[in-house]
N, C-alpha and C. Protein backbone atom coordinates (compact mmCIF):
# COMPACT_ATOMS: atom_id res chain seq x y z
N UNK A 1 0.84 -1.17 0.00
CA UNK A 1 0.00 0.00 0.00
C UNK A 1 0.89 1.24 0.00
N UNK A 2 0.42 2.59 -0.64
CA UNK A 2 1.08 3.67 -0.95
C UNK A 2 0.87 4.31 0.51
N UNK A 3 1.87 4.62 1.06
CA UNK A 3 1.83 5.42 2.11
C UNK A 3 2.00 7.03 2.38
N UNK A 4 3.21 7.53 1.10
CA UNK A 4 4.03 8.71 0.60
C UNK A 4 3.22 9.19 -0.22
N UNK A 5 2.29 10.37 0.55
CA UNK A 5 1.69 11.42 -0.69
C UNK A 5 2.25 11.58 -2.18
N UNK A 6 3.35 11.50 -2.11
CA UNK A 6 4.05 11.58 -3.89
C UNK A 6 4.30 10.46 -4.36
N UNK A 7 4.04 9.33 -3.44
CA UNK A 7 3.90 8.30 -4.74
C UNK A 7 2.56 8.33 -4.74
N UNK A 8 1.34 8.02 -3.97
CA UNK A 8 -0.26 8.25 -4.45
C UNK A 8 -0.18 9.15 -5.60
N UNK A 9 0.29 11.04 -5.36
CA UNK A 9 -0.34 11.31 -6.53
C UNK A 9 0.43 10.61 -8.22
N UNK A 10 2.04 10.59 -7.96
CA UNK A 10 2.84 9.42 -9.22
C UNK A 10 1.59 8.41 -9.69
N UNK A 11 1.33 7.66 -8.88
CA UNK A 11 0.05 6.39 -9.32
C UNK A 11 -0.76 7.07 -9.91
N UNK A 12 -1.56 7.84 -9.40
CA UNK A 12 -2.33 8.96 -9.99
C UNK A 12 -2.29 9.00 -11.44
N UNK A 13 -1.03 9.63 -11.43
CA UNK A 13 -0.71 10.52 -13.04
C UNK A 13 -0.52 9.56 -14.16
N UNK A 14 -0.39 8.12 -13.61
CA UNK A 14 0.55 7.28 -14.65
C UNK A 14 -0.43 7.17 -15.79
N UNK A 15 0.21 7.43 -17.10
CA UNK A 15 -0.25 7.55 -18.42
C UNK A 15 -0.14 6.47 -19.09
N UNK A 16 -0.58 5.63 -19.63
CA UNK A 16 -0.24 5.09 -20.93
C UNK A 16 -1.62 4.27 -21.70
N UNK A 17 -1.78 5.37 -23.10
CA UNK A 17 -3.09 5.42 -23.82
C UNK A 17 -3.05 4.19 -24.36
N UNK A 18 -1.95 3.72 -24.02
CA UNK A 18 -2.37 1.66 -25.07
C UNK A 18 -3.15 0.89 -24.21
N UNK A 19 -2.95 1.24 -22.92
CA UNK A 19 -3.37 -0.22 -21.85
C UNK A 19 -4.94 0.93 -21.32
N UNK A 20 -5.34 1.97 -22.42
CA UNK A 20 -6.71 2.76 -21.53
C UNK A 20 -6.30 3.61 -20.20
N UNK A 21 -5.14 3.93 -19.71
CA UNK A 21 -4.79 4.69 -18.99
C UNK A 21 -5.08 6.13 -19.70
N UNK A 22 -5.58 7.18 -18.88
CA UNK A 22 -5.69 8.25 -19.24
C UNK A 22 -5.40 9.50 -18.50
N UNK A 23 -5.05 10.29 -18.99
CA UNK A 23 -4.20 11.45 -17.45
C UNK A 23 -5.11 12.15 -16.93
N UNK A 24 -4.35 12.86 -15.42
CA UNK A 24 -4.79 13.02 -14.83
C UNK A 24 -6.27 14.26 -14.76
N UNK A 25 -7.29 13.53 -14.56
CA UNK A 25 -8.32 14.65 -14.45
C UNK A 25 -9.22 14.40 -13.58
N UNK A 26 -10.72 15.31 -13.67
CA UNK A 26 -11.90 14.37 -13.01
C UNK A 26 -12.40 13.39 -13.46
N UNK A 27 -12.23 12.23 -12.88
CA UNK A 27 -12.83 11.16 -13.47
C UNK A 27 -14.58 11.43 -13.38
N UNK A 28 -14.82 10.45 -14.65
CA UNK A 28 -16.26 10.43 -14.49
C UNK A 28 -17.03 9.59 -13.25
N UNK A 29 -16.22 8.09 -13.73
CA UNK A 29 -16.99 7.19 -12.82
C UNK A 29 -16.40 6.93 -12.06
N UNK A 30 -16.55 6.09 -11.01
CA UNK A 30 -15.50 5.39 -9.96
C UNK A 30 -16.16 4.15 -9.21
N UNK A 31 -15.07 3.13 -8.96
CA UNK A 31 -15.50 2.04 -8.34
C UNK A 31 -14.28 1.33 -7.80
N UNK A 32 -14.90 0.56 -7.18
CA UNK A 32 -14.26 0.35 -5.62
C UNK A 32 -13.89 -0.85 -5.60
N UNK A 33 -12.42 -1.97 -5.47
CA UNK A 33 -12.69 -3.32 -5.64
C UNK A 33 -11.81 -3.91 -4.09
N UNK A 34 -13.00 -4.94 -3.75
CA UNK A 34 -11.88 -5.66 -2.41
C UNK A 34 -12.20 -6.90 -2.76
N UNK A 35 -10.83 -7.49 -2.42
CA UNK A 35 -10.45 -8.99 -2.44
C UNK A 35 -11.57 -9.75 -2.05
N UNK A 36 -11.94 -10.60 -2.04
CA UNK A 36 -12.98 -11.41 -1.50
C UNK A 36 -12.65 -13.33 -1.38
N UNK A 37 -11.83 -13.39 -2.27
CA UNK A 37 -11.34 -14.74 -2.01
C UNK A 37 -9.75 -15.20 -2.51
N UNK A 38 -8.58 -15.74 -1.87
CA UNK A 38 -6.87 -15.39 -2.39
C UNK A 38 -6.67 -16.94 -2.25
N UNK A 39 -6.60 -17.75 -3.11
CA UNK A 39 -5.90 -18.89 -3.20
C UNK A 39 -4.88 -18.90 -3.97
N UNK A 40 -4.01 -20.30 -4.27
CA UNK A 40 -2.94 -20.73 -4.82
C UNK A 40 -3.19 -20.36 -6.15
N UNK A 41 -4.55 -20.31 -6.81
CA UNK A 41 -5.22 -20.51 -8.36
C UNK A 41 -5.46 -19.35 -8.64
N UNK A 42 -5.41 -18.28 -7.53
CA UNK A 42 -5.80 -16.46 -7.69
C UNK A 42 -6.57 -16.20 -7.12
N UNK A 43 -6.67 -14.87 -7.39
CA UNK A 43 -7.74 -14.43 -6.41
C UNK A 43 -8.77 -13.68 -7.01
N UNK A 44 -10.11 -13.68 -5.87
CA UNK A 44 -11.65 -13.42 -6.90
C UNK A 44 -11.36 -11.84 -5.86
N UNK A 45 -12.77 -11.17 -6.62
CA UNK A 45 -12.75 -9.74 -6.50
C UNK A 45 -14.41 -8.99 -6.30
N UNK A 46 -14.83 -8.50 -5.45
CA UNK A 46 -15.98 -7.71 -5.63
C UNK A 46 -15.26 -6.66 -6.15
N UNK A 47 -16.62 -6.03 -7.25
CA UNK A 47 -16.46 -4.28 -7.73
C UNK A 47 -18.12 -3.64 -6.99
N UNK A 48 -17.44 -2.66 -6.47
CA UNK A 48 -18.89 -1.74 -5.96
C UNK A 48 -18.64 -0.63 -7.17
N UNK A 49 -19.87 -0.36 -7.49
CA UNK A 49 -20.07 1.21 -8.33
C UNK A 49 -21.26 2.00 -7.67
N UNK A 50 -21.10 2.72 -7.58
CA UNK A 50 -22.46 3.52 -7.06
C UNK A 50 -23.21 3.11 -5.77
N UNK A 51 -22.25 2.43 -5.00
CA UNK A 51 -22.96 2.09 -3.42
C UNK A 51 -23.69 0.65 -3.95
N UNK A 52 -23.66 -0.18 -4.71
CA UNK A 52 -24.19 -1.15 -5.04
C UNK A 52 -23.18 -2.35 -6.05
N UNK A 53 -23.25 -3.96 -6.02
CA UNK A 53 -22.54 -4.45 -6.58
C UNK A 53 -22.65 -4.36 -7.64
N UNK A 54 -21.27 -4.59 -8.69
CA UNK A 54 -21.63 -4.46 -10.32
C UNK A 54 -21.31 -5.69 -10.41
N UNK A 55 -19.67 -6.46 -9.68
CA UNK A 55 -19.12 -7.81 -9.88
C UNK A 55 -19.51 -8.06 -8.65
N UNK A 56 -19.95 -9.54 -8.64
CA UNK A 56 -19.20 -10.03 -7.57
C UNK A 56 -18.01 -11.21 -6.92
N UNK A 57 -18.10 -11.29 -8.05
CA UNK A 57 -16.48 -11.97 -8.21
C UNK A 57 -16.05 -12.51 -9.95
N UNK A 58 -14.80 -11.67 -9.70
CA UNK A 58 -14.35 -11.56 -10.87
C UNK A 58 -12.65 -11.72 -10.87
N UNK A 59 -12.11 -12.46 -11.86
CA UNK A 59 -10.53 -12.37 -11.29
C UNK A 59 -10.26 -11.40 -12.35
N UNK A 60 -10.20 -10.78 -12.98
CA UNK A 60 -10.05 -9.92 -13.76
C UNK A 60 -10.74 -8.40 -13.55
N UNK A 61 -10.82 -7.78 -12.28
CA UNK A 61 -11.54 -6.54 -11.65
C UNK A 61 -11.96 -5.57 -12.96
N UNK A 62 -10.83 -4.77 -13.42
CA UNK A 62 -10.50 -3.92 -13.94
C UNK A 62 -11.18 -3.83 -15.11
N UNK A 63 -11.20 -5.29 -15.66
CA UNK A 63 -11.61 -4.74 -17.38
C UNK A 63 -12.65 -5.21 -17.39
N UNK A 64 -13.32 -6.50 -16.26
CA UNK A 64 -14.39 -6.58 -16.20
C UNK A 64 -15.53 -5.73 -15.97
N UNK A 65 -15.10 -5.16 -14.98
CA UNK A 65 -15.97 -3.68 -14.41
C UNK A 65 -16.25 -2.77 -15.55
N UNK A 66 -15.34 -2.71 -16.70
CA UNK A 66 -15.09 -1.52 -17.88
C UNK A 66 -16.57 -2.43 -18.52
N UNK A 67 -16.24 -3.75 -18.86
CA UNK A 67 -17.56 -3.78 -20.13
C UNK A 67 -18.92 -4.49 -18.91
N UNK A 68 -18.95 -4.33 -18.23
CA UNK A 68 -19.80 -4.29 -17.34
C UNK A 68 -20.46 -2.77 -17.32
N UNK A 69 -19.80 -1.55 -17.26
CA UNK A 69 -20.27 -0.19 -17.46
C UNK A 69 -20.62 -0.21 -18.64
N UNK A 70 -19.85 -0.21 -19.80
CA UNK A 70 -20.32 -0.30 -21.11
C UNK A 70 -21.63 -1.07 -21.42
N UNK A 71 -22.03 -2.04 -20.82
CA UNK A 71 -23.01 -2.74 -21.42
C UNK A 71 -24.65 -2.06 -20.52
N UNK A 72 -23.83 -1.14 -19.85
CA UNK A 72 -25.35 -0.61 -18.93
C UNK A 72 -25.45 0.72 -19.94
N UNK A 73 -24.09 1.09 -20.69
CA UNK A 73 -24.09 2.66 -21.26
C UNK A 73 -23.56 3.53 -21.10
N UNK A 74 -22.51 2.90 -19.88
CA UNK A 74 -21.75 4.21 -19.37
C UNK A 74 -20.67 3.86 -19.90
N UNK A 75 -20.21 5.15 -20.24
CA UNK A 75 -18.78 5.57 -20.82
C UNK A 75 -17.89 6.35 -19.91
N UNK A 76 -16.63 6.76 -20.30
CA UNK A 76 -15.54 8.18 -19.89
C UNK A 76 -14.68 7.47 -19.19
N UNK A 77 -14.27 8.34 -18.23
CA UNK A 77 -13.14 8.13 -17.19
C UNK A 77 -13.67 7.14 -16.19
N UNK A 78 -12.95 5.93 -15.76
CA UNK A 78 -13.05 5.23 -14.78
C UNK A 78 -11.94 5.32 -13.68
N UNK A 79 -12.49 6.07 -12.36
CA UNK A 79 -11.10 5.32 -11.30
C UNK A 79 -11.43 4.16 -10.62
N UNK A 80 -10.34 3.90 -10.29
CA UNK A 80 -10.40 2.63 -9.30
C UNK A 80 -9.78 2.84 -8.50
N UNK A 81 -10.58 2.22 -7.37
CA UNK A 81 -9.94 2.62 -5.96
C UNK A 81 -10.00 1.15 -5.25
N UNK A 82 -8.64 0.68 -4.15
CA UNK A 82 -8.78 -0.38 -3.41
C UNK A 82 -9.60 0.17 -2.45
N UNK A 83 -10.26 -0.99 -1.91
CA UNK A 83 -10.66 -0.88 -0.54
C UNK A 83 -9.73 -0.59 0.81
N UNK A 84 -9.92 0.87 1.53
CA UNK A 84 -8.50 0.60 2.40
C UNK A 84 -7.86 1.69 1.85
N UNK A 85 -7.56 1.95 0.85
CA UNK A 85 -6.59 2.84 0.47
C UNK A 85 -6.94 4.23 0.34
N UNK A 86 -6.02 4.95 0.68
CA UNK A 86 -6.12 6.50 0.18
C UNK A 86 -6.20 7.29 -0.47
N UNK A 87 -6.28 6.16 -2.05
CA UNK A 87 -5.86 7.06 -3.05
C UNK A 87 -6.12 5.88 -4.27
N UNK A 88 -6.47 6.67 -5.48
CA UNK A 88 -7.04 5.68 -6.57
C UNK A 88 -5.51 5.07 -7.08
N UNK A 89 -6.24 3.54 -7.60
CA UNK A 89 -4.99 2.84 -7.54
C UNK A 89 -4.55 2.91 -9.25
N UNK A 90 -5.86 3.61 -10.31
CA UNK A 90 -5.13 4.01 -11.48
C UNK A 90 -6.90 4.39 -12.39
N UNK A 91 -6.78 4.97 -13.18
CA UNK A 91 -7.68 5.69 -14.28
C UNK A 91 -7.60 4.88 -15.11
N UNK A 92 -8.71 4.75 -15.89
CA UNK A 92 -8.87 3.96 -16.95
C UNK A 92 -10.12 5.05 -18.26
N UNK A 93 -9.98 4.67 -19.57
CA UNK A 93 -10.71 4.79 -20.65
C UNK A 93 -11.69 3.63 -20.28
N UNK A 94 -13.23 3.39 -20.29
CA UNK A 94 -14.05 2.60 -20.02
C UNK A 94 -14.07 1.97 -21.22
N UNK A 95 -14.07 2.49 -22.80
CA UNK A 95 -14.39 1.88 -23.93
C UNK A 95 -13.15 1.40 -24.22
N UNK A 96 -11.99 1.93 -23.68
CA UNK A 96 -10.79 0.81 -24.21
C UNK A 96 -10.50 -0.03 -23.45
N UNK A 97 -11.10 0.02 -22.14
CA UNK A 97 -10.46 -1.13 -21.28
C UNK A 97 -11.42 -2.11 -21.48
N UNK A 98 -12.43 -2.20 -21.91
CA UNK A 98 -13.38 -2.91 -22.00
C UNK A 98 -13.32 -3.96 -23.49
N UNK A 99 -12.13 -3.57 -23.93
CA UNK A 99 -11.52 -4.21 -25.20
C UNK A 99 -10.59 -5.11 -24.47
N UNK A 100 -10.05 -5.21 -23.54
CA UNK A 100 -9.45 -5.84 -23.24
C UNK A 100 -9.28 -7.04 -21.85
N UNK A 101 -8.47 -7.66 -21.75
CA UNK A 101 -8.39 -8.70 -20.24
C UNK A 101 -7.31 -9.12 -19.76
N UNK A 102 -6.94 -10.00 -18.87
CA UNK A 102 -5.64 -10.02 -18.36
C UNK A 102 -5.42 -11.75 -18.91
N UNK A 103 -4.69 -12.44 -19.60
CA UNK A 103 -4.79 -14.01 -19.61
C UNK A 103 -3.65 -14.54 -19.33
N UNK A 104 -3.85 -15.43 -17.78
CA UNK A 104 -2.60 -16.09 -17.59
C UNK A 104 -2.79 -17.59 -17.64
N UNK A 105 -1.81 -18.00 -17.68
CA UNK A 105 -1.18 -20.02 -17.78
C UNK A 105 -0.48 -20.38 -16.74
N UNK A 106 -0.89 -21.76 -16.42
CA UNK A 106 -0.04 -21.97 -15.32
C UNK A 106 1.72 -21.99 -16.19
N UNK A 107 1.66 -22.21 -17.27
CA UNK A 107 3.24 -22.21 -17.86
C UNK A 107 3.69 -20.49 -18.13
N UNK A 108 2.66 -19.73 -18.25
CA UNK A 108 3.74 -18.28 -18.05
C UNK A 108 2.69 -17.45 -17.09
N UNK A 109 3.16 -15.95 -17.63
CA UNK A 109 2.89 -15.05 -16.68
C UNK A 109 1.42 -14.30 -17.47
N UNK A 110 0.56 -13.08 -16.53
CA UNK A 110 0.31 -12.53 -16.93
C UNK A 110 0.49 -11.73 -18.39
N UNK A 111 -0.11 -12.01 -19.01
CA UNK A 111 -0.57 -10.58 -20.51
C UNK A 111 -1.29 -10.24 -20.75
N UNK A 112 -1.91 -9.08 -21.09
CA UNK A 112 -2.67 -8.44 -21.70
C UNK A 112 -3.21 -8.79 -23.25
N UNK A 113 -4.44 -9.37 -23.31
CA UNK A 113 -4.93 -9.54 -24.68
C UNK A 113 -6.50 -9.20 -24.68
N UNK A 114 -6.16 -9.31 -26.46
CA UNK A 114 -7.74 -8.58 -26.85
C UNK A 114 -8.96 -9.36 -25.87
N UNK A 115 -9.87 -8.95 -25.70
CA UNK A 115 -11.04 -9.82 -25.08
C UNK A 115 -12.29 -10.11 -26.40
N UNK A 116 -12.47 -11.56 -26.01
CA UNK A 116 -13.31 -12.08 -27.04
C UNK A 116 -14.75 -12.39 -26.16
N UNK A 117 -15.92 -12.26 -26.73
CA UNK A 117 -16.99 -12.89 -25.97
C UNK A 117 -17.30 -14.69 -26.15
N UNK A 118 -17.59 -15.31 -25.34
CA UNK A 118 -18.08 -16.18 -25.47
C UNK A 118 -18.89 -17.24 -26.41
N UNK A 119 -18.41 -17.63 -27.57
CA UNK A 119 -19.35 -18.01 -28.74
C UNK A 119 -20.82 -18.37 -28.00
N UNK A 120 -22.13 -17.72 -28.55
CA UNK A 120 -22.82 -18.59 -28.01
C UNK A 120 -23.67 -19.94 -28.00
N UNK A 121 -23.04 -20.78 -28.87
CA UNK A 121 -22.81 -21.71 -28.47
C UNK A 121 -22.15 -22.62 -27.31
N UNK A 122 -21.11 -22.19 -26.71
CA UNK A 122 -20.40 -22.63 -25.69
C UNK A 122 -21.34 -22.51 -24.45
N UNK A 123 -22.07 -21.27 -24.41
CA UNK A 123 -23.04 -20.99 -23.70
C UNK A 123 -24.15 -21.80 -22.95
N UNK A 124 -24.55 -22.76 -24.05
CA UNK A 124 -25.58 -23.69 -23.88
C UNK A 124 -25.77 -24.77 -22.78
């Protein structure tokens, strides 16, 4: 956890328009994520938006929450804030993060790739 006013606002500011980061302003929306379950396999996540749940468990917080807003209509600036903390833990573009997800293997690490929906067929 950030303790040093100048690194909160650093986190703050951090830019980068590929991954939907966007600088520093008023965000539009904001939502709130705490851990809810941490095993060996990862860990799950509530998102609150608006005093009410949007996820309630999700291992992927961030971009889930994005097309979760998108699919109600909301767009703009998203912060995110931990539970606990003092300070938002980073800004997001809602329509670009919502393009995207986090996909890991037990043989490598975390990456960032496009997000696909569900054929629906698989669905059934």
């Amino acid at each position: 956890m950030l303790n040093d006013k100048r690194e909160c606002d650093t986190a703050r500011n951090f830019v980068d328009p590929s991954a939907g980061h966007v600088e520093d302003r008023a965000a539009d929306h904001r939502i709130f994520i705490e851990c809810t379950k941490d095993t060996n396999t990862g860990s799950r996540h509530r998102v609150t938006y608006a005093n009410t749940v949007l996820l309630e468990s999700s291992r992927d917080p961030e971009h889930d929450a994005a097309r979760a807003l998108l699919e109600k209509g909301i767009t703009g600036t998203l912060e995110v804030w931990r539970r606990g903390s003092s300070c938002a833990a980073m800004r997001l573009d809602i329509e670009e993060t919502a393009k995207w997800k986090i996909d890991e293997g037990p043989n490598r690490g975390p990456r960032r790739v496009r997000w696909r929906p569900f054929p629906k067929s698989d669905l059934k």
